[in-house]
PDB file of N, CA and C in Angstrom:
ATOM      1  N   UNK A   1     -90.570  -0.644  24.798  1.00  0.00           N
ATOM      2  CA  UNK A   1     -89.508   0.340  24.725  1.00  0.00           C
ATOM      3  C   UNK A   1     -88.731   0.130  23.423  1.00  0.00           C
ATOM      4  N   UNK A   2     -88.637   0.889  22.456  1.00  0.00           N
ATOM      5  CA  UNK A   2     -88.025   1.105  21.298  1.00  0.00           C
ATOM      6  C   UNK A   2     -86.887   0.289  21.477  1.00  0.00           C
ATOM      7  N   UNK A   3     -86.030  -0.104  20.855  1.00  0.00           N
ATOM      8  CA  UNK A   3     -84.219  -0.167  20.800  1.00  0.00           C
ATOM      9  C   UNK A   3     -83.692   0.513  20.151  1.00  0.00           C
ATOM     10  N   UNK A   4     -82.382   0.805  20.546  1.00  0.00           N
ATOM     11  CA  UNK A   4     -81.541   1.308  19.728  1.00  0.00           C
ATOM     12  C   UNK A   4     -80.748   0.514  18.781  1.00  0.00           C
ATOM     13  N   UNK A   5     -80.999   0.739  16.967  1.00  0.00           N
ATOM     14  CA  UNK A   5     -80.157   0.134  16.382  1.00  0.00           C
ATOM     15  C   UNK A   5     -78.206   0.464  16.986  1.00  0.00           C
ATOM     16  N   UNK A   6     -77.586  -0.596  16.584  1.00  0.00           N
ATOM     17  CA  UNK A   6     -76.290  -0.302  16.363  1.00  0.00           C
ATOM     18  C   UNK A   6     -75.053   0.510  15.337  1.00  0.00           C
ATOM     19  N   UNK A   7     -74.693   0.724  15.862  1.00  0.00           N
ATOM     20  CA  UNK A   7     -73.673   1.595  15.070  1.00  0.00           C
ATOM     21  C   UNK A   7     -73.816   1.538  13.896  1.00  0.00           C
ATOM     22  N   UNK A   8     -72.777   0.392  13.775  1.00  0.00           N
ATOM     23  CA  UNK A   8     -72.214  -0.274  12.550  1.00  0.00           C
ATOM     24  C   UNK A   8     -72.787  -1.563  12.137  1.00  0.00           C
ATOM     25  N   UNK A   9     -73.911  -1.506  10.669  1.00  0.00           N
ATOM     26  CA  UNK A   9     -74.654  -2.598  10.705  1.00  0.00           C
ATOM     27  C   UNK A   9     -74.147  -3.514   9.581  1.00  0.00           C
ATOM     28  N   UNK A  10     -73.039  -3.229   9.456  1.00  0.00           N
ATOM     29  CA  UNK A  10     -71.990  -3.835   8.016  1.00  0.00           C
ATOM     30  C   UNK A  10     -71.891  -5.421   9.189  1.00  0.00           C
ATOM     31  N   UNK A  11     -71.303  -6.495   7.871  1.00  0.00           N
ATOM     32  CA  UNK A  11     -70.897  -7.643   8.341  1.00  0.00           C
ATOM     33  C   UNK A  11     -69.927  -7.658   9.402  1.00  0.00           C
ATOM     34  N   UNK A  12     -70.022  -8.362  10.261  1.00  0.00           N
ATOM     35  CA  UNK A  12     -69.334  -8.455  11.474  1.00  0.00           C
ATOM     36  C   UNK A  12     -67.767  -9.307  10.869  1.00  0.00           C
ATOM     37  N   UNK A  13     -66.562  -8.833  10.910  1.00  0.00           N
ATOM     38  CA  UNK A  13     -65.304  -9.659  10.944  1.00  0.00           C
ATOM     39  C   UNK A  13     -65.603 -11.189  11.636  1.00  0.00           C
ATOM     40  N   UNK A  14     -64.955 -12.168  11.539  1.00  0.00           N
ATOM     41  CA  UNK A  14     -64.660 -13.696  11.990  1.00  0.00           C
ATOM     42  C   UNK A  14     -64.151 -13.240  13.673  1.00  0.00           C
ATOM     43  N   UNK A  15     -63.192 -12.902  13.600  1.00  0.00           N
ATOM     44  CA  UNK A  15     -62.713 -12.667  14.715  1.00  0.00           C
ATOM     45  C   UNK A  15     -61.607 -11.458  14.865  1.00  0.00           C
ATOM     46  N   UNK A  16     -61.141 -11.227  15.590  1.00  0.00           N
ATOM     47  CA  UNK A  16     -59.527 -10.540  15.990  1.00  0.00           C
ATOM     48  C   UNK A  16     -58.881 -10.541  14.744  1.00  0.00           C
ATOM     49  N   UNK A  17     -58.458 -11.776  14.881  1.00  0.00           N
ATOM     50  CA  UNK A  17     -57.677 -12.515  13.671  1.00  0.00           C
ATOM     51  C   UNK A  17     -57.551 -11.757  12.289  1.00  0.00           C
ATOM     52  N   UNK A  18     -59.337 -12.073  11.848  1.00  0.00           N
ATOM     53  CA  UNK A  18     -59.581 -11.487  10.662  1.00  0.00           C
ATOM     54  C   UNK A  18     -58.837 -10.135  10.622  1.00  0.00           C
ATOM     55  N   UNK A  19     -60.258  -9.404  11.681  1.00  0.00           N
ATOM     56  CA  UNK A  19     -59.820  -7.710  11.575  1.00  0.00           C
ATOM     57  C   UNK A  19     -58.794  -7.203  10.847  1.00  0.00           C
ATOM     58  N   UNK A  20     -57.500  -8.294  11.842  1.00  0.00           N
ATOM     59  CA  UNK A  20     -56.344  -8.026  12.139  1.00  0.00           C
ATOM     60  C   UNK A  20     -55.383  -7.831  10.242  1.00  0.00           C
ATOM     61  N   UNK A  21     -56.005  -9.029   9.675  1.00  0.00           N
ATOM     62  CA  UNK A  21     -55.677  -9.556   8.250  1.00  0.00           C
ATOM     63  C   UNK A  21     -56.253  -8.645   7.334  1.00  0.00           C
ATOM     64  N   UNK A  22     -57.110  -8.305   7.460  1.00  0.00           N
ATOM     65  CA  UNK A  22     -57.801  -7.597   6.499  1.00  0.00           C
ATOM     66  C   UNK A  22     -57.326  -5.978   6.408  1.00  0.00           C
ATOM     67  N   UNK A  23     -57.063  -5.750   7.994  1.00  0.00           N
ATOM     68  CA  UNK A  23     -56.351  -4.135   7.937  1.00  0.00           C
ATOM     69  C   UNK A  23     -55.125  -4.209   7.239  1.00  0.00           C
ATOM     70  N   UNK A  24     -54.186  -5.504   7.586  1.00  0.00           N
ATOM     71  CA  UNK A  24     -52.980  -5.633   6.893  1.00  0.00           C
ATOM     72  C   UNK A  24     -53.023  -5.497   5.287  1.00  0.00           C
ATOM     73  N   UNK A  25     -53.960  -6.231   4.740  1.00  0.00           N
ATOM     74  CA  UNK A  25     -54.331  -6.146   3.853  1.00  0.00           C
ATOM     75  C   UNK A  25     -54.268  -5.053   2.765  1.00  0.00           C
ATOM     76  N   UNK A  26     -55.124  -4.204   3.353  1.00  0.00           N
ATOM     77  CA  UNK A  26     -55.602  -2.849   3.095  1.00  0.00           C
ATOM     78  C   UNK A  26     -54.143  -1.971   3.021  1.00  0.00           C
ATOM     79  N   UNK A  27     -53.280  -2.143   3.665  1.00  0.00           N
ATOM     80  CA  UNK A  27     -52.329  -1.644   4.193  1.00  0.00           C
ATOM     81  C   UNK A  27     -51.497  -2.042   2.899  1.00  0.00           C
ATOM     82  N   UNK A  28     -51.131  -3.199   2.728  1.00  0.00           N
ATOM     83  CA  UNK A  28     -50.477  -3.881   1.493  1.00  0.00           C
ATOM     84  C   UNK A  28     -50.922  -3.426  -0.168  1.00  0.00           C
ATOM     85  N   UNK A  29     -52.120  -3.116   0.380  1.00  0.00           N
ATOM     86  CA  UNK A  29     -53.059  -2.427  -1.228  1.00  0.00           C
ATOM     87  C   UNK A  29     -52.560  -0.988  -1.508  1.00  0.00           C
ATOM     88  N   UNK A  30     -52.496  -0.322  -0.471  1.00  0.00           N
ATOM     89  CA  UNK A  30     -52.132   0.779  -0.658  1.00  0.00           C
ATOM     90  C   UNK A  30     -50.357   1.166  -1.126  1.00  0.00           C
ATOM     91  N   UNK A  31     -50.173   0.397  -0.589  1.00  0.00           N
ATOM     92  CA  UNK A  31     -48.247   0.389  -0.984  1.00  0.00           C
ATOM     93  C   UNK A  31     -47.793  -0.520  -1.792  1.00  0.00           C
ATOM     94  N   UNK A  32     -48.684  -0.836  -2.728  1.00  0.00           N
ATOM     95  CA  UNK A  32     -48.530  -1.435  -3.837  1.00  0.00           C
ATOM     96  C   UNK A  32     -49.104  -0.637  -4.929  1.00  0.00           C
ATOM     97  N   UNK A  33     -49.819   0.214  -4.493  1.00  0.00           N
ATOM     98  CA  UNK A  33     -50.610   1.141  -5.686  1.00  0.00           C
ATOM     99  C   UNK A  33     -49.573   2.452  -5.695  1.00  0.00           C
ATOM    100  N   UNK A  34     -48.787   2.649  -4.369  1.00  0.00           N
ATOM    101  CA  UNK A  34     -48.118   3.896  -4.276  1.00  0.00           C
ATOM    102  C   UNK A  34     -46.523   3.008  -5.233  1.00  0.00           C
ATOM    103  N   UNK A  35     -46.526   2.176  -5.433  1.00  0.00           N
ATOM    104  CA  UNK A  35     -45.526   1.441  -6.146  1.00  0.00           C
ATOM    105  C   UNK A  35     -45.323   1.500  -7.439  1.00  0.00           C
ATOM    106  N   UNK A  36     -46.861   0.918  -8.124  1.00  0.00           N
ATOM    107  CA  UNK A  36     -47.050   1.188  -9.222  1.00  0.00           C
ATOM    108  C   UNK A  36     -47.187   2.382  -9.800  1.00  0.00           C
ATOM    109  N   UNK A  37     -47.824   3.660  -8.840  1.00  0.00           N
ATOM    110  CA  UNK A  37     -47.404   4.948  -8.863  1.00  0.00           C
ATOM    111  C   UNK A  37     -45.979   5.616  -9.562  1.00  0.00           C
ATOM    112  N   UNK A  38     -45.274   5.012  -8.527  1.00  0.00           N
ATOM    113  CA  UNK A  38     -43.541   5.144  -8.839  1.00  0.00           C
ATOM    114  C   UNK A  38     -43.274   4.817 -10.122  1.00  0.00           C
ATOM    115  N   UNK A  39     -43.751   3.672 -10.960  1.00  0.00           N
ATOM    116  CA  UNK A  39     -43.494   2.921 -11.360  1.00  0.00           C
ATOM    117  C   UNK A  39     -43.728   3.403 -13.009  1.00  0.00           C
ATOM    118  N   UNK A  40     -44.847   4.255 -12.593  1.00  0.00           N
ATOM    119  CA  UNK A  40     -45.257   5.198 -13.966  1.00  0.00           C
ATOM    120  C   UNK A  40     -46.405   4.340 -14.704  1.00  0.00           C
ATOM    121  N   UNK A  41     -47.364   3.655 -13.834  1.00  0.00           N
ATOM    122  CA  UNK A  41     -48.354   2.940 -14.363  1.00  0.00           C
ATOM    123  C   UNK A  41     -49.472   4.196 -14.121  1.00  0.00           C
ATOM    124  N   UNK A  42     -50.330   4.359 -14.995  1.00  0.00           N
ATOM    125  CA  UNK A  42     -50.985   5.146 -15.427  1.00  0.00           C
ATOM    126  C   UNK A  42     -50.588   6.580 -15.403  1.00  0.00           C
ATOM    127  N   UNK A  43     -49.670   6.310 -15.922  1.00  0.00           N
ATOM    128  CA  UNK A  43     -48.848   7.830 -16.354  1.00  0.00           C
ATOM    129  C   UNK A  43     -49.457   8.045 -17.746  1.00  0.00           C
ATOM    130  N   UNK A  44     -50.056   9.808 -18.088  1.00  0.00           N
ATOM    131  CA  UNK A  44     -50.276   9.836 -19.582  1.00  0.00           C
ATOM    132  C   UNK A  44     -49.222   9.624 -20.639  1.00  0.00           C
ATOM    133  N   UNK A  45     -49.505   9.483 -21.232  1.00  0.00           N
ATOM    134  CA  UNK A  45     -48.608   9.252 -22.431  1.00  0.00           C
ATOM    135  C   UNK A  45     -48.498  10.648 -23.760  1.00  0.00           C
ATOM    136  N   UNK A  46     -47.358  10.617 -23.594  1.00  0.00           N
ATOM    137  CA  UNK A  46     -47.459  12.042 -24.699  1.00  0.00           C
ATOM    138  C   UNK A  46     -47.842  12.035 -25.532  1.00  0.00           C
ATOM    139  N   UNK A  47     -48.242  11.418 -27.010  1.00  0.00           N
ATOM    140  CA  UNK A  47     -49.019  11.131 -28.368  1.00  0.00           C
ATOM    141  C   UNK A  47     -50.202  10.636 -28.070  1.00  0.00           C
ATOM    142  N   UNK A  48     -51.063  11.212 -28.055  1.00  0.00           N
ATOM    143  CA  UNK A  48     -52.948  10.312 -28.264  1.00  0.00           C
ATOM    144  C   UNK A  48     -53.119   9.939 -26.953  1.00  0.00           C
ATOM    145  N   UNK A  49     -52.603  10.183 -26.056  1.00  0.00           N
ATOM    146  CA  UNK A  49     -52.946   9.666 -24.688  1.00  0.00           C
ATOM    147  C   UNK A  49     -54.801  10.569 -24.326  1.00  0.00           C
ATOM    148  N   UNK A  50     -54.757   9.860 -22.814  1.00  0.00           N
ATOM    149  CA  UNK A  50     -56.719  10.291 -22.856  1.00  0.00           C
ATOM    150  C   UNK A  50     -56.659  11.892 -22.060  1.00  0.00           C
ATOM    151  N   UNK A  51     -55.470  12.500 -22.106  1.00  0.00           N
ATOM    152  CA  UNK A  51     -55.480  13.540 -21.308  1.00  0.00           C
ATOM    153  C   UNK A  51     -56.053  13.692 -19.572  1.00  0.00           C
ATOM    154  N   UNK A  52     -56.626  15.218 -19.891  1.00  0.00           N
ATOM    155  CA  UNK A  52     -56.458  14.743 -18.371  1.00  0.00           C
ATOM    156  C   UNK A  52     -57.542  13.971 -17.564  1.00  0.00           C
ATOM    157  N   UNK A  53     -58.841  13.529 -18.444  1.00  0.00           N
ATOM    158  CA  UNK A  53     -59.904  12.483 -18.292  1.00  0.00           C
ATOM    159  C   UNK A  53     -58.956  11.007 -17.163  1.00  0.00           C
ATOM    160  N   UNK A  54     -57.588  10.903 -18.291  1.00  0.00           N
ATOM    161  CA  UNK A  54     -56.726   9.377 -17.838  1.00  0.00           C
ATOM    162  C   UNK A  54     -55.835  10.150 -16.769  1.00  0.00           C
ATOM    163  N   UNK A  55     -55.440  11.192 -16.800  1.00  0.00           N
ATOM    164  CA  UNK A  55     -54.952  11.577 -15.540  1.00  0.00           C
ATOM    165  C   UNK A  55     -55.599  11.369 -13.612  1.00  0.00           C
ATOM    166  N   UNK A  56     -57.227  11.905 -14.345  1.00  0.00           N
ATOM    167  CA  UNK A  56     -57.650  11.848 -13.060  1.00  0.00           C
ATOM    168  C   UNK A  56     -58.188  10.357 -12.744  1.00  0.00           C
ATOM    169  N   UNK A  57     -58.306   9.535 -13.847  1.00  0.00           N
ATOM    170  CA  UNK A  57     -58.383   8.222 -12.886  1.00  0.00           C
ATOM    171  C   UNK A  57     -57.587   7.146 -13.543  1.00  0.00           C
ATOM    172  N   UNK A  58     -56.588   7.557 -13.152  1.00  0.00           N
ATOM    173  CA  UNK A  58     -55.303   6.488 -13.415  1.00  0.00           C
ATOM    174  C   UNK A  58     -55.091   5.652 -12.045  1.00  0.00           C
ATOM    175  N   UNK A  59     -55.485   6.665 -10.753  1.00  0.00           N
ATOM    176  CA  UNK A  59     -55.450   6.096  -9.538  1.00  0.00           C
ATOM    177  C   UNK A  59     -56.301   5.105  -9.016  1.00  0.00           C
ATOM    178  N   UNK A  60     -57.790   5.219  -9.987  1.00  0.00           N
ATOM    179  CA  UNK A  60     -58.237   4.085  -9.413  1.00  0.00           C
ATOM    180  C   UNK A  60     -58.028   2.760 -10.144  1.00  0.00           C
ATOM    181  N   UNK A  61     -57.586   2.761 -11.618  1.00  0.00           N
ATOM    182  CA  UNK A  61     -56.580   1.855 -11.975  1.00  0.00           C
ATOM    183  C   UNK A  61     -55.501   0.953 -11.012  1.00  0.00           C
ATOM    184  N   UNK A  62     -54.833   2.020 -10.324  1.00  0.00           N
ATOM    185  CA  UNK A  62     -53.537   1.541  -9.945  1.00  0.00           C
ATOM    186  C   UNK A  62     -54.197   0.613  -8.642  1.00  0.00           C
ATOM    187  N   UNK A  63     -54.920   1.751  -8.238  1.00  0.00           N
ATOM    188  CA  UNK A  63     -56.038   0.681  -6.890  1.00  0.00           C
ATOM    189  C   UNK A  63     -56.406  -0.340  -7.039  1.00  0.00           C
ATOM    190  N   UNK A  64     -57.114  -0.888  -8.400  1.00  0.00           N
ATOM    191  CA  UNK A  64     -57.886  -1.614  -8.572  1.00  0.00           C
ATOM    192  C   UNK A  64     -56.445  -3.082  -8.798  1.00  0.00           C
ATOM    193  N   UNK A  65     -55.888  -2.654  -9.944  1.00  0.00           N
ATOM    194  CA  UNK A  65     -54.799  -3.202  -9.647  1.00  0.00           C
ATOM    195  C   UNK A  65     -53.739  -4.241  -8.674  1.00  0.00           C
ATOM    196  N   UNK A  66     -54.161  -2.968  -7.412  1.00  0.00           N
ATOM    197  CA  UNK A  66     -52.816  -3.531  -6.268  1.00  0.00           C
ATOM    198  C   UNK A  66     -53.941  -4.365  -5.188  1.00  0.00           C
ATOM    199  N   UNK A  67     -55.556  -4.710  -5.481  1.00  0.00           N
ATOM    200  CA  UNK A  67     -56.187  -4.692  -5.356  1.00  0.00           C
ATOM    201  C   UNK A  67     -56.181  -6.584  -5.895  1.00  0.00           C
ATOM    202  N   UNK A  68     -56.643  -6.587  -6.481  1.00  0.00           N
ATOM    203  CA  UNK A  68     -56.045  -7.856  -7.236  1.00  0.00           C
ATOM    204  C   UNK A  68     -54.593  -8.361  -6.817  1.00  0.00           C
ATOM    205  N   UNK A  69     -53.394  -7.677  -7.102  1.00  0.00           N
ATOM    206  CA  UNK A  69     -52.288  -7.986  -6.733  1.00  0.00           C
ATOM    207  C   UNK A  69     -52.346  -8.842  -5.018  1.00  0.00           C
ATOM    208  N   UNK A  70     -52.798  -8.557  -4.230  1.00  0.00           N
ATOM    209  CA  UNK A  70     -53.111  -8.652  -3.028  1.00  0.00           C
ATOM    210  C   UNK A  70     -53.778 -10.180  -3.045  1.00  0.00           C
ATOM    211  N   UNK A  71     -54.925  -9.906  -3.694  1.00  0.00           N
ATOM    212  CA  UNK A  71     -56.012 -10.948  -3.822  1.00  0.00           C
ATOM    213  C   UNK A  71     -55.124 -12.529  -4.327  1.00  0.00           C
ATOM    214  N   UNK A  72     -54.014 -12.107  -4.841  1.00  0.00           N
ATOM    215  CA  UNK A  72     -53.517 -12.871  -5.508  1.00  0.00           C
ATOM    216  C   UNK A  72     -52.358 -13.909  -4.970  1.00  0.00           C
ATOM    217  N   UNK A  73     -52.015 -12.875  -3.680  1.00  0.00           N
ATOM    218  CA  UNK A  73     -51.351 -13.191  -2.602  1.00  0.00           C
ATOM    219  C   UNK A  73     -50.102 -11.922  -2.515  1.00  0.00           C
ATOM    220  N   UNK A  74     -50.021 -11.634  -3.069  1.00  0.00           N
ATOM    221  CA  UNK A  74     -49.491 -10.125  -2.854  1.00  0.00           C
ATOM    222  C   UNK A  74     -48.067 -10.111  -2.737  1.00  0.00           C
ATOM    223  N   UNK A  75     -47.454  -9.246  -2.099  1.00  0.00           N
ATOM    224  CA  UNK A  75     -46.223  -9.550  -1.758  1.00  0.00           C
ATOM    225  C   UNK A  75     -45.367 -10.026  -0.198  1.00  0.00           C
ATOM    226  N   UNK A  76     -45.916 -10.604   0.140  1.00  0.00           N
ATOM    227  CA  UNK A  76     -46.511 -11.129   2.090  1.00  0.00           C
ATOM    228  C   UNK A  76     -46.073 -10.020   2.617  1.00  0.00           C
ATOM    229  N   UNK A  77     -46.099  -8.567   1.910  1.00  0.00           N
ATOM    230  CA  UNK A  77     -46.257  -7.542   3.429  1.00  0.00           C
ATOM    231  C   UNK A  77     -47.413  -7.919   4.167  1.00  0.00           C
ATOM    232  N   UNK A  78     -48.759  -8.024   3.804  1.00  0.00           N
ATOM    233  CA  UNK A  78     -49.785  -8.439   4.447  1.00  0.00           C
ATOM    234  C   UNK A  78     -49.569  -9.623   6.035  1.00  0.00           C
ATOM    235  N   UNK A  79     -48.711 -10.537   5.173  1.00  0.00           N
ATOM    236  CA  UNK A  79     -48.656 -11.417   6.028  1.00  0.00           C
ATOM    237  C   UNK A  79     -47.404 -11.481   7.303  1.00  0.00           C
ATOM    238  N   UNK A  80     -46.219 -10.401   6.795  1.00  0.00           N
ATOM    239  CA  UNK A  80     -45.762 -10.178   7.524  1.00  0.00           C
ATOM    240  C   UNK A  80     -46.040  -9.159   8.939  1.00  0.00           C
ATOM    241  N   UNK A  81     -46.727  -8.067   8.384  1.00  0.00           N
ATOM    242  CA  UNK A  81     -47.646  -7.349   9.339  1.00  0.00           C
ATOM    243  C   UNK A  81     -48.516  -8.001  10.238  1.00  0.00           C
ATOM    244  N   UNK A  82     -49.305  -9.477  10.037  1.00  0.00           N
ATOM    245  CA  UNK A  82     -50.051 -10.135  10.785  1.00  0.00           C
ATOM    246  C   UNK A  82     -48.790 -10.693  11.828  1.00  0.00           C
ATOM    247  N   UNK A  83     -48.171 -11.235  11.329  1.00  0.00           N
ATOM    248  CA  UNK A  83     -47.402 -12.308  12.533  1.00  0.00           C
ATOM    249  C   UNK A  83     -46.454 -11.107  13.105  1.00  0.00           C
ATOM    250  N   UNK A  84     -46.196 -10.097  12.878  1.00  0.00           N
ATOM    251  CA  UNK A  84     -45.475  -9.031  13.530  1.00  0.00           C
ATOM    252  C   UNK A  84     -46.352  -8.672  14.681  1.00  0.00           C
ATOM    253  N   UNK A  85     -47.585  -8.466  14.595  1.00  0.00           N
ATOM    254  CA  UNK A  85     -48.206  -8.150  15.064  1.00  0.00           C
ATOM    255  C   UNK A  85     -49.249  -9.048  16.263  1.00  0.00           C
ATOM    256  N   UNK A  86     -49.162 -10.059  15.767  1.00  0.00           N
ATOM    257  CA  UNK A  86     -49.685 -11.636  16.756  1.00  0.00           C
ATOM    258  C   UNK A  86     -48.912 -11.697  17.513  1.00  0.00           C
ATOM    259  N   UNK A  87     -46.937 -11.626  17.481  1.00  0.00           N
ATOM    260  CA  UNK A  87     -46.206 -11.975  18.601  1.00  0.00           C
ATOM    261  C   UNK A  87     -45.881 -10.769  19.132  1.00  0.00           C
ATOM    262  N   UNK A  88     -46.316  -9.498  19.020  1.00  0.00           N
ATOM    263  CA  UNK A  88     -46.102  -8.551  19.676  1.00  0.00           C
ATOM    264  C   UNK A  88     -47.389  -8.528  20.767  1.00  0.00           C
ATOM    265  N   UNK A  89     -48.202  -8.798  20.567  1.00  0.00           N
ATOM    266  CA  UNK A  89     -50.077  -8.821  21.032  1.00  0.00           C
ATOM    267  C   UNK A  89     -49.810  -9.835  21.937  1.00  0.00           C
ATOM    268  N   UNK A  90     -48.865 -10.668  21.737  1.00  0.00           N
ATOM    269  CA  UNK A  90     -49.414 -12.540  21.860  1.00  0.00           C
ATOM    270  C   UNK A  90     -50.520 -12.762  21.915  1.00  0.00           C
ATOM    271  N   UNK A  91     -50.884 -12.544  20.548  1.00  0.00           N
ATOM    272  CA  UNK A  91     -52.466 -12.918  20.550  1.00  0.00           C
ATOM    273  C   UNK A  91     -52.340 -13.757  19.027  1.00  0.00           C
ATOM    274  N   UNK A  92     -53.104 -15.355  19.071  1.00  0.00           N
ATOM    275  CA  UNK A  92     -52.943 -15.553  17.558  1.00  0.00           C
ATOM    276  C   UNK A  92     -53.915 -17.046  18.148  1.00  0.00           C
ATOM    277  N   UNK A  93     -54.468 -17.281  16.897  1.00  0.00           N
ATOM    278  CA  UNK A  93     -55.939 -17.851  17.461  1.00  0.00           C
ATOM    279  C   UNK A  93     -55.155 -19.201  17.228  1.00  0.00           C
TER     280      UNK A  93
END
């Protein structure tokens, strides 16, 4: 009898835990790029700038960016979202 593959054949998370860190994560990347946004990082520049070529991917700049920023240890929204979230769950390995 055949099987059925599974869903989702990407790497499996560590645990809960992880999941849990890594969504935070993600979460922290994004509001750090909407920051630098604010912030006027990859904003064109009026003289010789790349037009609108640097317009349309200034965002994945800023991504790549808050992306690293994170990696780097970020600004512990990440980490505050985990333990917010462990003693609300009471769940924490």
């Amino acid at each position: 009898m055949p099987t059925v593959p599974p869903v989702f054949t990407g790497p499996a998370p560590a645990s809960r835990n992880e999941t849990l860190r890594q969504t935070a994560e993600k979460l922290e990347t994004a509001f750090l790029s909407e920051m630098l946004k604010a912030a006027g990082l990859g904003k064109a520049r009026e003289a010789f700038g790349g037009g609108v070529g640097e317009e349309q991917f200034a965002s994945f700049l800023r991504d790549e960016q808050a992306k690293a920023m994170v990696k780097a240890g970020g600004i512990g929204l990440a980490e505050n979202i985990v333990a917010a979230l462990e003693k609300r769950t009471g769940y924490a390995e």
